[in-house]
PDB file of N, CA and C in Angstrom:
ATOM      1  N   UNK A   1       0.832  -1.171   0.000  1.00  0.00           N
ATOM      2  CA  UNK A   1       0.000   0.000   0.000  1.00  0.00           C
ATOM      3  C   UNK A   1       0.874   1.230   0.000  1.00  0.00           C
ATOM      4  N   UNK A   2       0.353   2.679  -0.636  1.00  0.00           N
ATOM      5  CA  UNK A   2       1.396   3.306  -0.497  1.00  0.00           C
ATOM      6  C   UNK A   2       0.343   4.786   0.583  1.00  0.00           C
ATOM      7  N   UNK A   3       1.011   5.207   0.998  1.00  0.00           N
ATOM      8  CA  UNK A   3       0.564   6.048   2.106  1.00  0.00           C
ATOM      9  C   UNK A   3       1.937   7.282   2.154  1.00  0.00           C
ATOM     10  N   UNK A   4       1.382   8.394   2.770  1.00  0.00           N
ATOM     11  CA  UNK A   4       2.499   9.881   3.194  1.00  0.00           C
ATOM     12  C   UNK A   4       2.732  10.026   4.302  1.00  0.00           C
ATOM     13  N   UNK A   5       3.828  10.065   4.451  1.00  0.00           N
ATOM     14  CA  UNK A   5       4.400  10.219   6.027  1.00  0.00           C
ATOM     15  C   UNK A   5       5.519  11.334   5.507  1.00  0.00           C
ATOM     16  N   UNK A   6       5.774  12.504   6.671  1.00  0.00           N
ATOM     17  CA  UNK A   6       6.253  13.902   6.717  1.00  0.00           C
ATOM     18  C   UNK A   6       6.375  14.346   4.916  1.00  0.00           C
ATOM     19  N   UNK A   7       5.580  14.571   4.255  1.00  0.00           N
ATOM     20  CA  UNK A   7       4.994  14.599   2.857  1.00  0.00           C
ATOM     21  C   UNK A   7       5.848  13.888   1.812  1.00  0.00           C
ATOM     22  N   UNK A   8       6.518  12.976   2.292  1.00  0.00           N
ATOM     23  CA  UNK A   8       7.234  11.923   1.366  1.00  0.00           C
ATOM     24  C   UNK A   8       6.208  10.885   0.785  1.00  0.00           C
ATOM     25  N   UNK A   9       6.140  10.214  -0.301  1.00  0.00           N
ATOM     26  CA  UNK A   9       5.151   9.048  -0.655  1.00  0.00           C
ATOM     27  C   UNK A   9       5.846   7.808   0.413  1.00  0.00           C
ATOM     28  N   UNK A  10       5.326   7.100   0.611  1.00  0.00           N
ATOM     29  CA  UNK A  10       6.282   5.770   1.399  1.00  0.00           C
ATOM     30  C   UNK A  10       5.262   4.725   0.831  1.00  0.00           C
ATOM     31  N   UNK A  11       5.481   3.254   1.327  1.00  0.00           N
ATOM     32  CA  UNK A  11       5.211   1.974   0.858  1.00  0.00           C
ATOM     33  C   UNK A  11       4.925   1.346   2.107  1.00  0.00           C
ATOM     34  N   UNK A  12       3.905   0.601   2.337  1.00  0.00           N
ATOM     35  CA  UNK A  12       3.883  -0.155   3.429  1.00  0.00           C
ATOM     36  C   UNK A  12       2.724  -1.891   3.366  1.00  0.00           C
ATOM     37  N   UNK A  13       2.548  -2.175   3.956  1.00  0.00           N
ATOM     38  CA  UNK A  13       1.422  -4.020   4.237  1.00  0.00           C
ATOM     39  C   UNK A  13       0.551  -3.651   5.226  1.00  0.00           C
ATOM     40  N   UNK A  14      -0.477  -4.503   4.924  1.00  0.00           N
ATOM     41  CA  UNK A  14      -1.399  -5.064   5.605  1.00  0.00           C
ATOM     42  C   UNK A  14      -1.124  -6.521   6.186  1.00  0.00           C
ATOM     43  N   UNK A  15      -1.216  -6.354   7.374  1.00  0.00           N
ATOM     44  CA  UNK A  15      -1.627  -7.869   7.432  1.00  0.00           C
ATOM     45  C   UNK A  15      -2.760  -8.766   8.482  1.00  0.00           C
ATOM     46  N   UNK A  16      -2.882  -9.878   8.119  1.00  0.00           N
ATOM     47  CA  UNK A  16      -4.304  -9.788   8.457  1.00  0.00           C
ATOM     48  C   UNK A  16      -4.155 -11.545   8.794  1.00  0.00           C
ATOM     49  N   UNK A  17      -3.758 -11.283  10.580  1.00  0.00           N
ATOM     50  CA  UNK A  17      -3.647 -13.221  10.894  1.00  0.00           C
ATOM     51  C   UNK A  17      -4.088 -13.385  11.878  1.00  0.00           C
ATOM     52  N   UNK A  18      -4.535 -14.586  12.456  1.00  0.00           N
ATOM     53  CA  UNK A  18      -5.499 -15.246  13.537  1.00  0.00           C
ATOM     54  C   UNK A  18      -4.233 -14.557  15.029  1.00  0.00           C
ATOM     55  N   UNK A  19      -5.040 -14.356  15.882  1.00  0.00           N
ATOM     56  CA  UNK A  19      -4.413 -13.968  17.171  1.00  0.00           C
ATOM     57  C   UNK A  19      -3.459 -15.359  17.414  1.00  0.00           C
ATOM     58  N   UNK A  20      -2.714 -14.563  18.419  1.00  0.00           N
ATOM     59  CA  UNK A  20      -1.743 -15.736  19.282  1.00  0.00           C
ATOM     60  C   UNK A  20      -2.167 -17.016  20.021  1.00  0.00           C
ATOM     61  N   UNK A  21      -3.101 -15.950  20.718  1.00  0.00           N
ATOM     62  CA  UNK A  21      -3.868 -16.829  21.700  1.00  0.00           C
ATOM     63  C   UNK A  21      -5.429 -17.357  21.314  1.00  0.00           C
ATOM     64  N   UNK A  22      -5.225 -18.443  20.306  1.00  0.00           N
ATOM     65  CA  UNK A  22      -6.006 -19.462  19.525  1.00  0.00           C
ATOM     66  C   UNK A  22      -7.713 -19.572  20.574  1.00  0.00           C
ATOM     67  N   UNK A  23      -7.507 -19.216  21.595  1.00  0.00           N
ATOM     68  CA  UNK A  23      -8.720 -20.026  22.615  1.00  0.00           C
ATOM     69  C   UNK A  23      -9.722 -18.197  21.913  1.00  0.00           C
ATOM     70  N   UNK A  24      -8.435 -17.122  21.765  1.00  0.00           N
ATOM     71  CA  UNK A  24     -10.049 -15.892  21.734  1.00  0.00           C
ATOM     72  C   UNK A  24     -10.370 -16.199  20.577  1.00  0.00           C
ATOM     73  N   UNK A  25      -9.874 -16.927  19.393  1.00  0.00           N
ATOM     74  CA  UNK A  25     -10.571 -17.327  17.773  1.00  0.00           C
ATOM     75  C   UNK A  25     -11.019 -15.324  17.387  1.00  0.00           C
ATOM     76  N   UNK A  26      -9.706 -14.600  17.481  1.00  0.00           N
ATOM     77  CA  UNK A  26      -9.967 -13.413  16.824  1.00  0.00           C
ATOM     78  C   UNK A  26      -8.763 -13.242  15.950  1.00  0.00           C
ATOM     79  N   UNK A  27      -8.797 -11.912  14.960  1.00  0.00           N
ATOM     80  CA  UNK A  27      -7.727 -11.921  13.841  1.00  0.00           C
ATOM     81  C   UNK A  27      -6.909 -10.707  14.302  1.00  0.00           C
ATOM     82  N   UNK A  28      -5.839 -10.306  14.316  1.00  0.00           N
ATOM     83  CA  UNK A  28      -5.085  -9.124  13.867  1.00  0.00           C
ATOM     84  C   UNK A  28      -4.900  -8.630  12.955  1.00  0.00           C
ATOM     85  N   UNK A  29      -5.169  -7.074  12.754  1.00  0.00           N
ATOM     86  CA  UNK A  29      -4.888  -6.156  11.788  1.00  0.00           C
ATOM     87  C   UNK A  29      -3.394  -5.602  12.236  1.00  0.00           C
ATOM     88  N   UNK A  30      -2.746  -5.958  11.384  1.00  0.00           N
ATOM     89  CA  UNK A  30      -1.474  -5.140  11.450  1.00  0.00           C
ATOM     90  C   UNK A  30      -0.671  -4.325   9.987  1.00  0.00           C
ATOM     91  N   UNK A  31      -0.430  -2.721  10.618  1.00  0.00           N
ATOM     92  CA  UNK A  31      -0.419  -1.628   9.599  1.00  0.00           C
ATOM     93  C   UNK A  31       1.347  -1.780   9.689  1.00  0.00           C
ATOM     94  N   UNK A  32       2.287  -2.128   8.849  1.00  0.00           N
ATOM     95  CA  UNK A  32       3.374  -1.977   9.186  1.00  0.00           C
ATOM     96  C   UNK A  32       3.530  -1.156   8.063  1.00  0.00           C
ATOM     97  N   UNK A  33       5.184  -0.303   8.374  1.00  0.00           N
ATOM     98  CA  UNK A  33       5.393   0.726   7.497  1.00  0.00           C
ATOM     99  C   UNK A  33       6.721   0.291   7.263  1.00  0.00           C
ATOM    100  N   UNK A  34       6.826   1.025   5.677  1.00  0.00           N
ATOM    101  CA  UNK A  34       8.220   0.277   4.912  1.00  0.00           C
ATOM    102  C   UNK A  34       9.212   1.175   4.819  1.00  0.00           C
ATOM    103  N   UNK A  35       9.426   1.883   6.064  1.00  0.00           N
ATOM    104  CA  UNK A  35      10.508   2.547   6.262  1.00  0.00           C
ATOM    105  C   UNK A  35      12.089   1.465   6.826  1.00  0.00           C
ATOM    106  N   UNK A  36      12.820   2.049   6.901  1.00  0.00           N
ATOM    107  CA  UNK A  36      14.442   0.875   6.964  1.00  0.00           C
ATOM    108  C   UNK A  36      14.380   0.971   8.376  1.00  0.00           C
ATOM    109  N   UNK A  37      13.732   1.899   9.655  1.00  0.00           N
ATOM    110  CA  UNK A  37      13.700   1.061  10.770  1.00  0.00           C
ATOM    111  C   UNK A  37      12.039   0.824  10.522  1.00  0.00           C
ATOM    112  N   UNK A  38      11.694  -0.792  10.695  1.00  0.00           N
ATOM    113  CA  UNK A  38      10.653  -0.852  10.436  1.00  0.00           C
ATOM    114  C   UNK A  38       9.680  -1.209  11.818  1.00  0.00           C
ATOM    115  N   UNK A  39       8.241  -0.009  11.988  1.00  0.00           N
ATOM    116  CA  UNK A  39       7.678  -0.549  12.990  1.00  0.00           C
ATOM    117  C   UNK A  39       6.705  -0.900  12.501  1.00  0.00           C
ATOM    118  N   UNK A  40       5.385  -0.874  13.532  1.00  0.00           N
ATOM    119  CA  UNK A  40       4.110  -1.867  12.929  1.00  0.00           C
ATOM    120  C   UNK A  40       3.091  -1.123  14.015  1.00  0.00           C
ATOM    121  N   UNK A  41       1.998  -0.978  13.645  1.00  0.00           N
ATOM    122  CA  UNK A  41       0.915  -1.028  14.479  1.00  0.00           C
ATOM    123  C   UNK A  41      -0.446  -1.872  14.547  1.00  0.00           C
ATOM    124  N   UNK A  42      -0.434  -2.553  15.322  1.00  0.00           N
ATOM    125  CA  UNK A  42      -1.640  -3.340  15.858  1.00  0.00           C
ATOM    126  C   UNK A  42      -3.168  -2.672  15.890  1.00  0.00           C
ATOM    127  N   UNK A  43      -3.904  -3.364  15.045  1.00  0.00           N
ATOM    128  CA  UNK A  43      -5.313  -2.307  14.998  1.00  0.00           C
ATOM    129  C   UNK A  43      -6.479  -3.563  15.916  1.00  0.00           C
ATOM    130  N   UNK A  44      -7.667  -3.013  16.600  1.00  0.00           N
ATOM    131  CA  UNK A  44      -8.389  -3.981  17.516  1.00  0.00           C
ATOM    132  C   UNK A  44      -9.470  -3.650  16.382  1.00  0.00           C
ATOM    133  N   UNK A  45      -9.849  -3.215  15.261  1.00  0.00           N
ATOM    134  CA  UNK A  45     -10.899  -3.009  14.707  1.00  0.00           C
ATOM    135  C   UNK A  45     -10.968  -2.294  13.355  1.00  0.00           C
ATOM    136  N   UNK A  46     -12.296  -2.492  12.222  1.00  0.00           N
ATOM    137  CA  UNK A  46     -11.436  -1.890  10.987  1.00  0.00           C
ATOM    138  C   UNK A  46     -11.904  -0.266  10.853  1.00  0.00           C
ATOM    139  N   UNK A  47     -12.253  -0.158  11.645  1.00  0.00           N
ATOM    140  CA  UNK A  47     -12.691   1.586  12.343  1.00  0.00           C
ATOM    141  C   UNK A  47     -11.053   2.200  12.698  1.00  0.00           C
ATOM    142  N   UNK A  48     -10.794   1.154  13.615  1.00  0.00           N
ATOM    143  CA  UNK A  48      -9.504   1.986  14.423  1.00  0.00           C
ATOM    144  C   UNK A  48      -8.553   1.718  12.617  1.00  0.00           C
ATOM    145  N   UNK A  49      -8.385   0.628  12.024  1.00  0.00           N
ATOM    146  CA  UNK A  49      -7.516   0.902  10.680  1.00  0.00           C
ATOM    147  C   UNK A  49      -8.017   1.289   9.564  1.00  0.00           C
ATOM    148  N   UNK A  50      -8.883   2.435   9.851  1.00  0.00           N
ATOM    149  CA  UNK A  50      -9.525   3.598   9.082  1.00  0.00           C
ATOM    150  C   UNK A  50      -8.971   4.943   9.207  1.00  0.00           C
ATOM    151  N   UNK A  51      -9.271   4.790  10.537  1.00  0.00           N
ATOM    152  CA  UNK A  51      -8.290   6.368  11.349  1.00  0.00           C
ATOM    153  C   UNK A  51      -6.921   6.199  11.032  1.00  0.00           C
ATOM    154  N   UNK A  52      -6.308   5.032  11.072  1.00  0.00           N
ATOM    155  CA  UNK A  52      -4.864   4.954  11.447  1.00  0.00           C
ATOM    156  C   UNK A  52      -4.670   5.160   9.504  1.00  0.00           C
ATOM    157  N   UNK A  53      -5.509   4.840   9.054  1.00  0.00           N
ATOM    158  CA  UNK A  53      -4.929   5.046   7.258  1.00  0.00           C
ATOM    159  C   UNK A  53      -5.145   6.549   6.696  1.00  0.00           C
ATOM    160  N   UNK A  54      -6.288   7.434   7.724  1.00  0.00           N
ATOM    161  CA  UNK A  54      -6.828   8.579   7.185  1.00  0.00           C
ATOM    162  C   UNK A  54      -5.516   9.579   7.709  1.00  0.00           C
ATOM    163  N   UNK A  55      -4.842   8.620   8.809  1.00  0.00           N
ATOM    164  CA  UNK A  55      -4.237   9.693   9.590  1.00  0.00           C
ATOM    165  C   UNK A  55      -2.684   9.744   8.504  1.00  0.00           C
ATOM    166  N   UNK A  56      -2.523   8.467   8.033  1.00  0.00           N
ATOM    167  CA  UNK A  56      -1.258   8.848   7.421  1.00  0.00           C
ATOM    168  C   UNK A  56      -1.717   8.971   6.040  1.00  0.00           C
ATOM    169  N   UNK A  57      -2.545   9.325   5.883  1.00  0.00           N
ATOM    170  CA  UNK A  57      -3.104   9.705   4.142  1.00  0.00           C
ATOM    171  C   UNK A  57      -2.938   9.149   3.369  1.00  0.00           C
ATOM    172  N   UNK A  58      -3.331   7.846   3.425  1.00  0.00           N
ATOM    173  CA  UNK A  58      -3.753   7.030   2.668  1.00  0.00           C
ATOM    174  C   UNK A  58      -4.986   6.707   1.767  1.00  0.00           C
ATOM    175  N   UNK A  59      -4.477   7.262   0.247  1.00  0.00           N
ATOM    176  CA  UNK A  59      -5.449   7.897  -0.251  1.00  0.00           C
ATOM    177  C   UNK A  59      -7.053   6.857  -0.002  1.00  0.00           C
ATOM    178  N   UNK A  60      -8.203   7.417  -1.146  1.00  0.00           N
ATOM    179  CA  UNK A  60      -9.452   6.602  -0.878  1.00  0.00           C
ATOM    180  C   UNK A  60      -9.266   5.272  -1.407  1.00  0.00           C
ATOM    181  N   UNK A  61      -8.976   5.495  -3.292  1.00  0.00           N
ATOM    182  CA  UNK A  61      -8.914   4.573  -3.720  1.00  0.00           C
ATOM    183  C   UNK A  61      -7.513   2.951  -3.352  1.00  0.00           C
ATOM    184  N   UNK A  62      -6.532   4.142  -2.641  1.00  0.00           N
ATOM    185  CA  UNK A  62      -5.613   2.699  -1.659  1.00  0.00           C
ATOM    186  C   UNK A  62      -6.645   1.704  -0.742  1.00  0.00           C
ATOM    187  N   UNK A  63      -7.127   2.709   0.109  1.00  0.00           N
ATOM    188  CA  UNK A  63      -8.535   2.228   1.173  1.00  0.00           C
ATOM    189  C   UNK A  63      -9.201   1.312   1.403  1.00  0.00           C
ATOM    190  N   UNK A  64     -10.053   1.582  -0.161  1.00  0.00           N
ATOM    191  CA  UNK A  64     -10.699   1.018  -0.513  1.00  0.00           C
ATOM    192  C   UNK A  64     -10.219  -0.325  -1.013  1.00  0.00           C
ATOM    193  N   UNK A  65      -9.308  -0.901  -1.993  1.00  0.00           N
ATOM    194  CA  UNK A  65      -8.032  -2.007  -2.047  1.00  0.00           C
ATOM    195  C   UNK A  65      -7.691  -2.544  -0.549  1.00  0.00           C
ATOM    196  N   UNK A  66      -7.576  -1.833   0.624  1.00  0.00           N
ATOM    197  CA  UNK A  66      -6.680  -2.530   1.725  1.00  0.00           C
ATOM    198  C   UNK A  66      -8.210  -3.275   2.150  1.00  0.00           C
ATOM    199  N   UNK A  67      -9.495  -2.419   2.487  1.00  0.00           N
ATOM    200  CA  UNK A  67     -10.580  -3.094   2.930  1.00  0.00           C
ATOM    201  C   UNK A  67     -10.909  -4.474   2.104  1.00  0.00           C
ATOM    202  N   UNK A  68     -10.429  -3.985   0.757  1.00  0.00           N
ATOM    203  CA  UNK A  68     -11.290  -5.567  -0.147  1.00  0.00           C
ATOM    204  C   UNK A  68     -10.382  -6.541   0.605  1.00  0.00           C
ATOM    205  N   UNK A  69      -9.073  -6.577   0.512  1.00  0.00           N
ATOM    206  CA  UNK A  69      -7.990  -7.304   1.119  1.00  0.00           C
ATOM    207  C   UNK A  69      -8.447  -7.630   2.611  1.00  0.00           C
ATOM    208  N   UNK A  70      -8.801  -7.182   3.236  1.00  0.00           N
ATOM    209  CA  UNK A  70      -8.835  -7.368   4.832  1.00  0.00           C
ATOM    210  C   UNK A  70      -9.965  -8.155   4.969  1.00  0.00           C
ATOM    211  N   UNK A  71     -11.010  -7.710   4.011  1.00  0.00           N
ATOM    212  CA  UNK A  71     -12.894  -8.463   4.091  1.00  0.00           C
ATOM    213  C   UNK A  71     -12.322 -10.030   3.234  1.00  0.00           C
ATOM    214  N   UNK A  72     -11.223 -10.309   1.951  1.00  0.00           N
ATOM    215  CA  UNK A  72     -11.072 -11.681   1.759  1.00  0.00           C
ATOM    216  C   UNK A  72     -10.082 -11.789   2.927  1.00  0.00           C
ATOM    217  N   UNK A  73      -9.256 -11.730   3.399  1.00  0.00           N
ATOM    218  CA  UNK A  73      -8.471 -12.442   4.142  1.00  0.00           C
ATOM    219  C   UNK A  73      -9.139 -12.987   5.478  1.00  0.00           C
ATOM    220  N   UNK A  74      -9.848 -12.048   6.235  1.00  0.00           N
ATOM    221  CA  UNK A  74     -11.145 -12.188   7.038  1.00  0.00           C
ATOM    222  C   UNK A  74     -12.196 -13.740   6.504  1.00  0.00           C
ATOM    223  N   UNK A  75     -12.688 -13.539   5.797  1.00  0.00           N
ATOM    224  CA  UNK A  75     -13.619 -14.404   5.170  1.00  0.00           C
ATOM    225  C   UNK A  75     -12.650 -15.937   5.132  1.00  0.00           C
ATOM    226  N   UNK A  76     -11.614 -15.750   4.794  1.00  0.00           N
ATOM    227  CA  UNK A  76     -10.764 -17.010   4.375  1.00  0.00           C
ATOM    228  C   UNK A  76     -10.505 -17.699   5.460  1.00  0.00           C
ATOM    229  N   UNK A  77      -9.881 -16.509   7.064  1.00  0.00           N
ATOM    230  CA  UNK A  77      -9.670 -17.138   8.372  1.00  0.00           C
ATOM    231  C   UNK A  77     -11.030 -17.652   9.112  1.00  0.00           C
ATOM    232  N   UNK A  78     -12.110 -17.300   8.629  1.00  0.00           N
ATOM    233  CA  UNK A  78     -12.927 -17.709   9.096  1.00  0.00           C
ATOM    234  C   UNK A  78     -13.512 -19.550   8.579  1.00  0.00           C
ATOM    235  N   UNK A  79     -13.530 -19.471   7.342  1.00  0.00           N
ATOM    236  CA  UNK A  79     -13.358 -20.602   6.605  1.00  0.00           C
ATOM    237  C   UNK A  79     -12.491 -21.818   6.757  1.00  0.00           C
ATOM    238  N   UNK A  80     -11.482 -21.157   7.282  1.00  0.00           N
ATOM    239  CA  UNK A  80     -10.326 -22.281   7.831  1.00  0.00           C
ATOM    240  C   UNK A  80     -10.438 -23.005   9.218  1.00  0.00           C
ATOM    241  N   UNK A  81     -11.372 -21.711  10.139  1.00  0.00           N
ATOM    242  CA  UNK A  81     -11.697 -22.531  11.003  1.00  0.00           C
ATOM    243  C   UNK A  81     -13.079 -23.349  11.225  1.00  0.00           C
ATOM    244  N   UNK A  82     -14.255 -23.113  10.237  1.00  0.00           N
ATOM    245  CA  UNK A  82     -15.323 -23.779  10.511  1.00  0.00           C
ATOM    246  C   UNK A  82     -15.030 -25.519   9.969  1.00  0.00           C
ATOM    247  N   UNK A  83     -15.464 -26.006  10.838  1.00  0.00           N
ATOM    248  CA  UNK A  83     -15.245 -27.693  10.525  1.00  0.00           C
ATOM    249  C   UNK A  83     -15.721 -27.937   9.452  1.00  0.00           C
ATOM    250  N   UNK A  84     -15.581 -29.079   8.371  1.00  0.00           N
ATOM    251  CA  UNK A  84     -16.070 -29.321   7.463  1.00  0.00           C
ATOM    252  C   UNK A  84     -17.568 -30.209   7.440  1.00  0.00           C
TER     253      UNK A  84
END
């Protein structure tokens, strides 16, 4: 995804995986940024990684791409865990 940080363009991921602790059966949103020291932020909701994308200006049409991405990856972890 590409997003602006101090008005430079930059590059960064989504990612989108089942929690640690398997017993809460919830997913993590994580916003990492592709700067050379690289950090990450942890989102609890796709509200809170709305704000966190509006805040580093991440345009609509990126947005809109990270949500389709987050609603299949979502859909898929869910799929993996319903029994057959």
């Amino acid at each position: 995804m590409r997003y602006v940080r101090d008005n430079k363009p930059q590059t960064g991921a989504i990612c989108v995986a089942l929690n640690k602790d398997i017993r809460e059966r919830k997913a993590d949103i994580i916003f990492m940024g592709g700067e050379k020291d690289a950090w990450s932020w942890s989102v609890r909701s796709t509200t809170e990684l709305m704000n966190l994308l509006i805040k580093w200006k991440v345009s609509l049409e990126e947005r809109k791409r990270i949500f389709d991405f987050v609603a299949e990856r979502l859909r898929v972890l869910v799929a993996e865990e319903t029994p057959a």
